[in-house]
PDB file of N, CA and C in Angstrom:
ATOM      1  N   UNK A   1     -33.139 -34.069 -26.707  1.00  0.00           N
ATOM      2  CA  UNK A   1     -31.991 -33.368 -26.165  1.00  0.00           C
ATOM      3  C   UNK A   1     -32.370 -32.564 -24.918  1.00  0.00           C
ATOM      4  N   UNK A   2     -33.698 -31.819 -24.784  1.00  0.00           N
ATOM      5  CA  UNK A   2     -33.861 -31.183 -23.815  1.00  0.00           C
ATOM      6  C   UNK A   2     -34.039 -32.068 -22.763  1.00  0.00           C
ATOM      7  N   UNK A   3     -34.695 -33.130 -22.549  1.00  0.00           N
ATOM      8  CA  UNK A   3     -34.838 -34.281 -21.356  1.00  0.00           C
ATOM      9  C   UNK A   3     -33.196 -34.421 -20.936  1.00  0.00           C
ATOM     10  N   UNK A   4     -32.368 -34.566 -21.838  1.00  0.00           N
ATOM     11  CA  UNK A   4     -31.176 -35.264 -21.791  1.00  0.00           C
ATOM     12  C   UNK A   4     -30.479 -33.926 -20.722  1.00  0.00           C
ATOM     13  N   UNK A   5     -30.975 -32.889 -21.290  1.00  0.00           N
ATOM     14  CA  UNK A   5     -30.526 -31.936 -20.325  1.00  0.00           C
ATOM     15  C   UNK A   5     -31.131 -31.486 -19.166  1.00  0.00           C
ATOM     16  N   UNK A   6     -32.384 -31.659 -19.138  1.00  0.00           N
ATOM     17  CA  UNK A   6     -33.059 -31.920 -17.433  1.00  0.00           C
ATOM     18  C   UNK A   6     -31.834 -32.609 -16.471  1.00  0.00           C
ATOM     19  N   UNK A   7     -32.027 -34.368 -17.167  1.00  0.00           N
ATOM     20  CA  UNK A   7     -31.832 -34.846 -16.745  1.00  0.00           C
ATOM     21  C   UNK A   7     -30.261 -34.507 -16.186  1.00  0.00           C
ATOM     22  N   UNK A   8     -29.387 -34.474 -16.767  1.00  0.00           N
ATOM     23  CA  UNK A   8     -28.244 -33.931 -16.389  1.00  0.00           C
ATOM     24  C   UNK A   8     -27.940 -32.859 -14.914  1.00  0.00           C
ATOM     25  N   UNK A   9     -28.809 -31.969 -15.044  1.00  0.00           N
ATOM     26  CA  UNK A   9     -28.901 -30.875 -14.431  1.00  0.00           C
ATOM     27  C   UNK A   9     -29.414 -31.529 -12.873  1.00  0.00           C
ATOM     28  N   UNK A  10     -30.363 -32.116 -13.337  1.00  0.00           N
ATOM     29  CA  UNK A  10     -30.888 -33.490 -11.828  1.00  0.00           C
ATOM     30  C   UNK A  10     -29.907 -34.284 -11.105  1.00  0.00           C
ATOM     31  N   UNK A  11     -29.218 -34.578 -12.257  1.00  0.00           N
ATOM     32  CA  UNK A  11     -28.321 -36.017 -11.651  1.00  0.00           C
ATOM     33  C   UNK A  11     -27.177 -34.659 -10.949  1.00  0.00           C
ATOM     34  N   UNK A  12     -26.570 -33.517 -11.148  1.00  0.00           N
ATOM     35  CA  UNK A  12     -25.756 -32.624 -10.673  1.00  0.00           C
ATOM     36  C   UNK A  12     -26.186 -31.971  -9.455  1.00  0.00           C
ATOM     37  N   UNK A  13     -27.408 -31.921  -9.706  1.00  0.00           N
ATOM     38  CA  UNK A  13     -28.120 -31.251  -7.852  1.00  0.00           C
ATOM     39  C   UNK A  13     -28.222 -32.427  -7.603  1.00  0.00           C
ATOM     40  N   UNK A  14     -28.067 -33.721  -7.458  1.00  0.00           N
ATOM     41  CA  UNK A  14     -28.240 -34.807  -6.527  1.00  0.00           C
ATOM     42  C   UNK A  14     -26.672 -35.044  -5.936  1.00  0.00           C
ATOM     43  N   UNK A  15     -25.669 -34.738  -7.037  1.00  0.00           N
ATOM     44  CA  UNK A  15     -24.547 -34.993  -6.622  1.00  0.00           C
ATOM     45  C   UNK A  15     -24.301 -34.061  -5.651  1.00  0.00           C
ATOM     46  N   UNK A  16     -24.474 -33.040  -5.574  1.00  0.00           N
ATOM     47  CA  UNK A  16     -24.498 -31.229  -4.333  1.00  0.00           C
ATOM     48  C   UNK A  16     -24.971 -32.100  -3.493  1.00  0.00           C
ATOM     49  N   UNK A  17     -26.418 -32.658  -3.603  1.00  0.00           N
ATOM     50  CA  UNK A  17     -27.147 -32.819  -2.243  1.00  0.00           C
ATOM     51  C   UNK A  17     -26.685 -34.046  -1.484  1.00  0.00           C
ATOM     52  N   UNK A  18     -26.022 -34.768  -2.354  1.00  0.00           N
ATOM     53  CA  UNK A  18     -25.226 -35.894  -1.127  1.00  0.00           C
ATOM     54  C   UNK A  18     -24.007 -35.361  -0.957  1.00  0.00           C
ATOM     55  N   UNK A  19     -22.981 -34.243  -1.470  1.00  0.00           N
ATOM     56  CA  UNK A  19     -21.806 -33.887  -0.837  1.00  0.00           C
ATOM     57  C   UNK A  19     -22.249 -32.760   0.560  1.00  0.00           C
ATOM     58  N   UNK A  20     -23.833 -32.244   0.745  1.00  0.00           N
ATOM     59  CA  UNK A  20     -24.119 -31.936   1.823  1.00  0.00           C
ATOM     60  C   UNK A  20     -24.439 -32.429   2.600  1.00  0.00           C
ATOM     61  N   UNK A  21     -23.596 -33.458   3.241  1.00  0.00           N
ATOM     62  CA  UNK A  21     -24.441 -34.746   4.017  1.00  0.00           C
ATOM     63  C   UNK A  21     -25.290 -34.228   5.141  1.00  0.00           C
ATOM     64  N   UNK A  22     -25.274 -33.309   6.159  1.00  0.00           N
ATOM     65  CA  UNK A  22     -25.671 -32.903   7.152  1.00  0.00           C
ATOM     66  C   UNK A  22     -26.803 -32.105   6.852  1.00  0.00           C
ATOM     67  N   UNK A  23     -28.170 -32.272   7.838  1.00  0.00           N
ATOM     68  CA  UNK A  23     -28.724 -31.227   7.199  1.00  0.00           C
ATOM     69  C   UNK A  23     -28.619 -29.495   7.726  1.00  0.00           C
ATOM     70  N   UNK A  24     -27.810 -29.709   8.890  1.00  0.00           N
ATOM     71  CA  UNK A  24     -27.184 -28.440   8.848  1.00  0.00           C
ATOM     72  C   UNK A  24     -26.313 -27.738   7.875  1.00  0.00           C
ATOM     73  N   UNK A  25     -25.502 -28.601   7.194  1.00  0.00           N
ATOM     74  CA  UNK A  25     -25.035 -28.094   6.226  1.00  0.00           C
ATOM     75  C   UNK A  25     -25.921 -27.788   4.600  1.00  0.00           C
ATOM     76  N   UNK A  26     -26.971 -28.731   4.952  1.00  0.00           N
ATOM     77  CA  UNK A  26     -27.659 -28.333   3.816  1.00  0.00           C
ATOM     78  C   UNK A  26     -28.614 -26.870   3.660  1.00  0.00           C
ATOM     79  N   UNK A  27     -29.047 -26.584   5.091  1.00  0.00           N
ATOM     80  CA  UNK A  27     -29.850 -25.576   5.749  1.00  0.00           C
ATOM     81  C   UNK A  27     -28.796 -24.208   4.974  1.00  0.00           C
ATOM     82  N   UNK A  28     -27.502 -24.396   5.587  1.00  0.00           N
ATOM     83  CA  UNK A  28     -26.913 -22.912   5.428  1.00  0.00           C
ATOM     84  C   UNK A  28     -26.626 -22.917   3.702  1.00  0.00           C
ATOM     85  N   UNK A  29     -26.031 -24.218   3.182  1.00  0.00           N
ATOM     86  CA  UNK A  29     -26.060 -23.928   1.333  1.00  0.00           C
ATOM     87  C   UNK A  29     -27.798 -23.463   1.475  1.00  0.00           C
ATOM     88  N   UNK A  30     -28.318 -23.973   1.122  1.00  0.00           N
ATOM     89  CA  UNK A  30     -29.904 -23.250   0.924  1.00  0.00           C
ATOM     90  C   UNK A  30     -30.088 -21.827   0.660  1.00  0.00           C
ATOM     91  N   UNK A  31     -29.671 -21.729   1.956  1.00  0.00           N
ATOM     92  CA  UNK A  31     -29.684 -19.985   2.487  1.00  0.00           C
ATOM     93  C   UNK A  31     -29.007 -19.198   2.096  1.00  0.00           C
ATOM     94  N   UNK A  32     -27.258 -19.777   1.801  1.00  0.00           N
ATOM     95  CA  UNK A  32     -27.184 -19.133   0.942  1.00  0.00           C
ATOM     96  C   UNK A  32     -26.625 -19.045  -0.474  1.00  0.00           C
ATOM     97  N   UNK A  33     -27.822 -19.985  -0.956  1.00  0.00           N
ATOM     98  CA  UNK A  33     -27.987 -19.678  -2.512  1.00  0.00           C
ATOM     99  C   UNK A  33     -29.776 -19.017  -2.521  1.00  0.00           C
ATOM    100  N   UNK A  34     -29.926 -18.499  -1.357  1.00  0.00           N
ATOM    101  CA  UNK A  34     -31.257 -17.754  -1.503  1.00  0.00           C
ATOM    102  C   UNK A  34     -33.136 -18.242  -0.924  1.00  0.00           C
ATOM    103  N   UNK A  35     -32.751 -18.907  -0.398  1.00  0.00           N
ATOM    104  CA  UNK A  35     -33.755 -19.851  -0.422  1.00  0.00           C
ATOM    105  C   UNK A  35     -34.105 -18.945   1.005  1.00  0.00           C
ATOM    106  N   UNK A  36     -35.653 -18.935   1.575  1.00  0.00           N
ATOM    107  CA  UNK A  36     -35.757 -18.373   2.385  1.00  0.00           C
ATOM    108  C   UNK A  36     -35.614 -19.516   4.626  1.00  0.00           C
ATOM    109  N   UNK A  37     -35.370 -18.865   5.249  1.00  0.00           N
ATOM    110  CA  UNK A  37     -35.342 -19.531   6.475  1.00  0.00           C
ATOM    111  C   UNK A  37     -35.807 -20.529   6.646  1.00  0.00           C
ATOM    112  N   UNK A  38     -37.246 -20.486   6.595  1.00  0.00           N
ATOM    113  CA  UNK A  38     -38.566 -21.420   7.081  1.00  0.00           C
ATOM    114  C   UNK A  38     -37.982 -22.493   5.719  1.00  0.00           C
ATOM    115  N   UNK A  39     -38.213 -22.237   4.705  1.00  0.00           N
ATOM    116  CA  UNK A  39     -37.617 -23.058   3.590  1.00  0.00           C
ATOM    117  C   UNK A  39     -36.576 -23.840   3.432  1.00  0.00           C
ATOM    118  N   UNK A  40     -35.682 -23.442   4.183  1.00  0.00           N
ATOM    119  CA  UNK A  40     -34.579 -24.087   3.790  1.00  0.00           C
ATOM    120  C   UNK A  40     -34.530 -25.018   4.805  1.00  0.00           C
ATOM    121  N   UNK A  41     -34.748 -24.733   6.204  1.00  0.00           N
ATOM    122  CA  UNK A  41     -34.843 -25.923   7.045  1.00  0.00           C
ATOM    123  C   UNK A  41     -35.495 -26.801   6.755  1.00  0.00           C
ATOM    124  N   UNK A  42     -36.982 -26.335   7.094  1.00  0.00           N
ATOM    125  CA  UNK A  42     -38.319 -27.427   5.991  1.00  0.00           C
ATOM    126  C   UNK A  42     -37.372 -28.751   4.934  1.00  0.00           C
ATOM    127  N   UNK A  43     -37.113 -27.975   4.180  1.00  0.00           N
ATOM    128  CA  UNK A  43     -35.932 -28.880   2.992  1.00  0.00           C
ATOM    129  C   UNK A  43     -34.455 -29.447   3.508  1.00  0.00           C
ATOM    130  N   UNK A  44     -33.704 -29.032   4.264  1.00  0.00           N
ATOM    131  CA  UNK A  44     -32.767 -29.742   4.935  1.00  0.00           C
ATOM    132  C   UNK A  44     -33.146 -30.653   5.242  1.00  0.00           C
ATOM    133  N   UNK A  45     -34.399 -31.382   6.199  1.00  0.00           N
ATOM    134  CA  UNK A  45     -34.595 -31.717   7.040  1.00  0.00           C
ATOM    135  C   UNK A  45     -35.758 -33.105   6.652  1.00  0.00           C
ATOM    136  N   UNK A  46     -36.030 -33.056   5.681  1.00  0.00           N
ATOM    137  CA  UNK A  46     -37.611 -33.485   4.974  1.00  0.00           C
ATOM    138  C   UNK A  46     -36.904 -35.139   5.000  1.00  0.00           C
ATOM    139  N   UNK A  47     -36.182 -35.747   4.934  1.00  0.00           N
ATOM    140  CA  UNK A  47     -35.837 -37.365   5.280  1.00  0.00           C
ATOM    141  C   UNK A  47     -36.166 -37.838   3.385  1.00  0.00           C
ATOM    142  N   UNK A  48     -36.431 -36.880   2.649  1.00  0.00           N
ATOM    143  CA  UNK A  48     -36.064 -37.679   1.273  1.00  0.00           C
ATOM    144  C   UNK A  48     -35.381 -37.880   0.663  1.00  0.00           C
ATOM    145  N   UNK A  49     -34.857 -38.810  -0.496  1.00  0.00           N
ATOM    146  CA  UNK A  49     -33.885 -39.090  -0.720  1.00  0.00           C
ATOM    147  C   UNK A  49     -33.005 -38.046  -1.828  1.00  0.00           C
ATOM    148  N   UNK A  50     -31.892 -37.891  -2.213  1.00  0.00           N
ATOM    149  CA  UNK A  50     -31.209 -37.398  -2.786  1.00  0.00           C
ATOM    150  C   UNK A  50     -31.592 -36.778  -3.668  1.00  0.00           C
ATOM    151  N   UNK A  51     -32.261 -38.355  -4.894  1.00  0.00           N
ATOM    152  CA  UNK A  51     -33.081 -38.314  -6.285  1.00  0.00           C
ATOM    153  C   UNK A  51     -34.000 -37.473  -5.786  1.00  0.00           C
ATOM    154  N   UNK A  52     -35.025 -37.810  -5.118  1.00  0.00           N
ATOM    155  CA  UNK A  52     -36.252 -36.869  -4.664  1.00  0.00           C
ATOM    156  C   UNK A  52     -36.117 -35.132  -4.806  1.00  0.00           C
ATOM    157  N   UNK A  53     -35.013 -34.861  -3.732  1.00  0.00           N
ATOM    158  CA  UNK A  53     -34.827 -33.750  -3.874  1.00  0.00           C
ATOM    159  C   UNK A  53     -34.024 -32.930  -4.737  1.00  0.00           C
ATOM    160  N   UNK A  54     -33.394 -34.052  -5.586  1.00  0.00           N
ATOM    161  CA  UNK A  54     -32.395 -32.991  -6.866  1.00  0.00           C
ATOM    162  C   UNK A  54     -33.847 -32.881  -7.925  1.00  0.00           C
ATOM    163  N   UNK A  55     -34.847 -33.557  -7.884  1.00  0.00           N
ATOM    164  CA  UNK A  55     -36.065 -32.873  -8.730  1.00  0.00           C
ATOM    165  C   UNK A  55     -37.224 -32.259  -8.355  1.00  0.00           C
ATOM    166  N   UNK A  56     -36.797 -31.828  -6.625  1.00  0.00           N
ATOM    167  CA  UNK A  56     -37.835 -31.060  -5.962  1.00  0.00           C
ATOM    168  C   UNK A  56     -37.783 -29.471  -6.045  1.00  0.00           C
ATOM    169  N   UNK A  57     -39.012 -28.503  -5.874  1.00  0.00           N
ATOM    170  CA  UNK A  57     -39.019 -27.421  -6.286  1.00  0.00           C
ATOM    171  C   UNK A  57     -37.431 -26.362  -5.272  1.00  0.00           C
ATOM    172  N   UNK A  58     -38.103 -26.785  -4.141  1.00  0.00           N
ATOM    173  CA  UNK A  58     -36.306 -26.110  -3.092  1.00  0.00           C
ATOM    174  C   UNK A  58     -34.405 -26.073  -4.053  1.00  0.00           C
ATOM    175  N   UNK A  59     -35.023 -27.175  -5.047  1.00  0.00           N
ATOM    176  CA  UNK A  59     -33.441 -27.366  -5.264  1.00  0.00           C
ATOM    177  C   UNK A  59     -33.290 -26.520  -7.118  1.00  0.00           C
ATOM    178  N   UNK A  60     -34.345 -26.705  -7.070  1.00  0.00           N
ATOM    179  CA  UNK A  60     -34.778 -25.599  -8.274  1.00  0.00           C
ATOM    180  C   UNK A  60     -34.504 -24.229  -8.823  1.00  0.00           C
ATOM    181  N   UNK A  61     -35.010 -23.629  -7.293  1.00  0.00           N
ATOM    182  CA  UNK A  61     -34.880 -22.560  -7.197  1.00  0.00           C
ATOM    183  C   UNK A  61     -33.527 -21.981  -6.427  1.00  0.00           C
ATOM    184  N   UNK A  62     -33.141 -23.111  -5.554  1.00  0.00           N
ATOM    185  CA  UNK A  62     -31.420 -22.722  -5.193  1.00  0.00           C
ATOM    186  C   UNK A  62     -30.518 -22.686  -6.610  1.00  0.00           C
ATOM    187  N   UNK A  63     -30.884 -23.810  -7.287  1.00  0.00           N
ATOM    188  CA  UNK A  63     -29.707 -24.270  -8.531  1.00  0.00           C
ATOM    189  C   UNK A  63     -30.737 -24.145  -9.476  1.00  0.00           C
ATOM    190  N   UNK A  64     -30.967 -23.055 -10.189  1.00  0.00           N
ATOM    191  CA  UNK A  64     -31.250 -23.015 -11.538  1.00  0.00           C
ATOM    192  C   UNK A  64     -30.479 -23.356 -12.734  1.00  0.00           C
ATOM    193  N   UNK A  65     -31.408 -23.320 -13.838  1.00  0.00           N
ATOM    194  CA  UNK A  65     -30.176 -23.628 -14.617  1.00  0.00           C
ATOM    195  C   UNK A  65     -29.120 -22.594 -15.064  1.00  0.00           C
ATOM    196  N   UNK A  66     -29.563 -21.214 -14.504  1.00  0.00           N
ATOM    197  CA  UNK A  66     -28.598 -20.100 -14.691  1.00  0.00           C
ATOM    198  C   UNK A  66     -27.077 -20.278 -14.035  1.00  0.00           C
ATOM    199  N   UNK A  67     -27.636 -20.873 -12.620  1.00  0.00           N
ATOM    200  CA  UNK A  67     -26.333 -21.602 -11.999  1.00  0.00           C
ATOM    201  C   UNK A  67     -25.610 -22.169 -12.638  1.00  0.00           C
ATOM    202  N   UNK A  68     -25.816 -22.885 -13.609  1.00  0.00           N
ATOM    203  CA  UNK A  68     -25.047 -24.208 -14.148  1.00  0.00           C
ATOM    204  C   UNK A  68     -24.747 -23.585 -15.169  1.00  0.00           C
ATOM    205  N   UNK A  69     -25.239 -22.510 -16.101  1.00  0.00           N
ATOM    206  CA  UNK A  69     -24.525 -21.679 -16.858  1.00  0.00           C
ATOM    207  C   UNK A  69     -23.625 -21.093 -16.610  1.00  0.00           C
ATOM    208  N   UNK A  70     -23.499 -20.326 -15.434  1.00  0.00           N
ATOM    209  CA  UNK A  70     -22.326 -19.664 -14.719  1.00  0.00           C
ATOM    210  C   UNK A  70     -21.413 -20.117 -14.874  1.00  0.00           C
ATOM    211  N   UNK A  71     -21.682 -21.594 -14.484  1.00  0.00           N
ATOM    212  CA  UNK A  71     -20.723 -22.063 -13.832  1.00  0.00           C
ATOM    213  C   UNK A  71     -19.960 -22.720 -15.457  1.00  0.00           C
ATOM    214  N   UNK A  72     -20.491 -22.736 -16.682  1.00  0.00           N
ATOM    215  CA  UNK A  72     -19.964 -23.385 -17.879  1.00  0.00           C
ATOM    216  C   UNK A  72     -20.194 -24.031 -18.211  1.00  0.00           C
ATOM    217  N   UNK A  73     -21.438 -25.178 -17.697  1.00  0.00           N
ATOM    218  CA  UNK A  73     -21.819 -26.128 -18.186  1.00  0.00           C
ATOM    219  C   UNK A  73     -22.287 -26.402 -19.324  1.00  0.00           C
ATOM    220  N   UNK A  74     -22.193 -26.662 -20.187  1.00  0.00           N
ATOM    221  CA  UNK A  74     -22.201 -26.872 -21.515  1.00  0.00           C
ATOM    222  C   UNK A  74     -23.890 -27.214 -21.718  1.00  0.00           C
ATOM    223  N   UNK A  75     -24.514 -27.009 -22.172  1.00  0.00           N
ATOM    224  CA  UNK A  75     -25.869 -27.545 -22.742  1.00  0.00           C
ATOM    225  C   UNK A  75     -25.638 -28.206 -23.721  1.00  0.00           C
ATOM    226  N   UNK A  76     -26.006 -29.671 -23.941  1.00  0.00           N
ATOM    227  CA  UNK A  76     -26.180 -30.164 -25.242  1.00  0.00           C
ATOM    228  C   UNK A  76     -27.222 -29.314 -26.109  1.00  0.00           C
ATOM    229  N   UNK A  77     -28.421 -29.398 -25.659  1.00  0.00           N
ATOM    230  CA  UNK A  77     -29.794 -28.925 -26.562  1.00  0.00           C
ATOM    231  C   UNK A  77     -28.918 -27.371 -27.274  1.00  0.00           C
ATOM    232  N   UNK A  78     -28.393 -26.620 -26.295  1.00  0.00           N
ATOM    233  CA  UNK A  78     -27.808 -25.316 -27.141  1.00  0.00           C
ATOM    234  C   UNK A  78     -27.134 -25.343 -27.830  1.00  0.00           C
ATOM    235  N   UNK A  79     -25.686 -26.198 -27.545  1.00  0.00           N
ATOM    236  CA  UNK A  79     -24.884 -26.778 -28.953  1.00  0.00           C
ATOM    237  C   UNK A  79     -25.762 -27.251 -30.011  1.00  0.00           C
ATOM    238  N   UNK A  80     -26.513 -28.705 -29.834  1.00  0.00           N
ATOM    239  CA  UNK A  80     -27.068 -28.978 -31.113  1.00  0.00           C
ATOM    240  C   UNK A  80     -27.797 -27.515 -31.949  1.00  0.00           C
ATOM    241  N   UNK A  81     -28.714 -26.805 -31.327  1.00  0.00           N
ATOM    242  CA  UNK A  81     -29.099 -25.431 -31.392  1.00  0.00           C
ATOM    243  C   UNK A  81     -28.033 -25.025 -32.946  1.00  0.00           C
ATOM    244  N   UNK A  82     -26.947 -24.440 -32.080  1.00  0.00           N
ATOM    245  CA  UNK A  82     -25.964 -23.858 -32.405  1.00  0.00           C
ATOM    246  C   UNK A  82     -25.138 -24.441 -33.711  1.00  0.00           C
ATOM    247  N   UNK A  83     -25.079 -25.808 -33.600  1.00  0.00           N
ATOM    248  CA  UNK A  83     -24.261 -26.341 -34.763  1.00  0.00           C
ATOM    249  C   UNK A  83     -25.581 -26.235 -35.647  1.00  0.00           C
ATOM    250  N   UNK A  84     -26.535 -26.846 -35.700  1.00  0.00           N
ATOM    251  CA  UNK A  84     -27.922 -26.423 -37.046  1.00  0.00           C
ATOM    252  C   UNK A  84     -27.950 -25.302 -37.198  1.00  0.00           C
ATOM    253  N   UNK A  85     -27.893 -23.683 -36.353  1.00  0.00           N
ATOM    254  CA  UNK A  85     -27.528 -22.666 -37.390  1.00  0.00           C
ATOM    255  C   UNK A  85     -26.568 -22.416 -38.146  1.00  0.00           C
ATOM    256  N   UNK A  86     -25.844 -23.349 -37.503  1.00  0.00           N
ATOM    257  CA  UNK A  86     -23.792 -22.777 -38.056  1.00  0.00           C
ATOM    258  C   UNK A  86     -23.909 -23.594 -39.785  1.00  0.00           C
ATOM    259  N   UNK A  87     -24.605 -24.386 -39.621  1.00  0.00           N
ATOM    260  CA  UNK A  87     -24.697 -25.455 -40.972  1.00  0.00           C
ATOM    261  C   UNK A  87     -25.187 -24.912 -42.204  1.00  0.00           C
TER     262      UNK A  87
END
């Protein structure tokens, strides 16, 4: 379950990183979800692919998984969690 939820979380920063097609536009999301100057260009700019960078450290630390909590994303691994105590 926890892979299942990596993985998830990967395939969702890949989907971000191709709706930023530009890497100017990727430069300023970067920046600001925190990422520092030198960094975020560096990573705008790096010519890898999507996959690459939805499991590279830059996209990590922009989109944690706290992000994706925020935002409601459901965790499987925590449900299953959750329904085995509830049982």
């Amino acid at each position: 379950m926890e892979a299942l939820d990596q993985w998830m979380r990967r395939r969702l920063r890949c989907v971000i990183w191709r709706q930023w097609k530009r890497p100017q536009t990727r430069r300023r999301k970067l920046l600001a979800l925190g990422l520092d100057e030198q960094r975020a260009w560096k990573s705008a700019g790096n010519g890898r692919g999507p996959w690459w960078n939805a499991g590279a450290s830059h996209m990590n630390q922009a989109l944690p998984r706290k992000w994706f909590d925020r935002l409601g994303l459901i965790s499987v691994l925590d449900t299953v969690r959750w329904l085995s105590r509830s049982s």
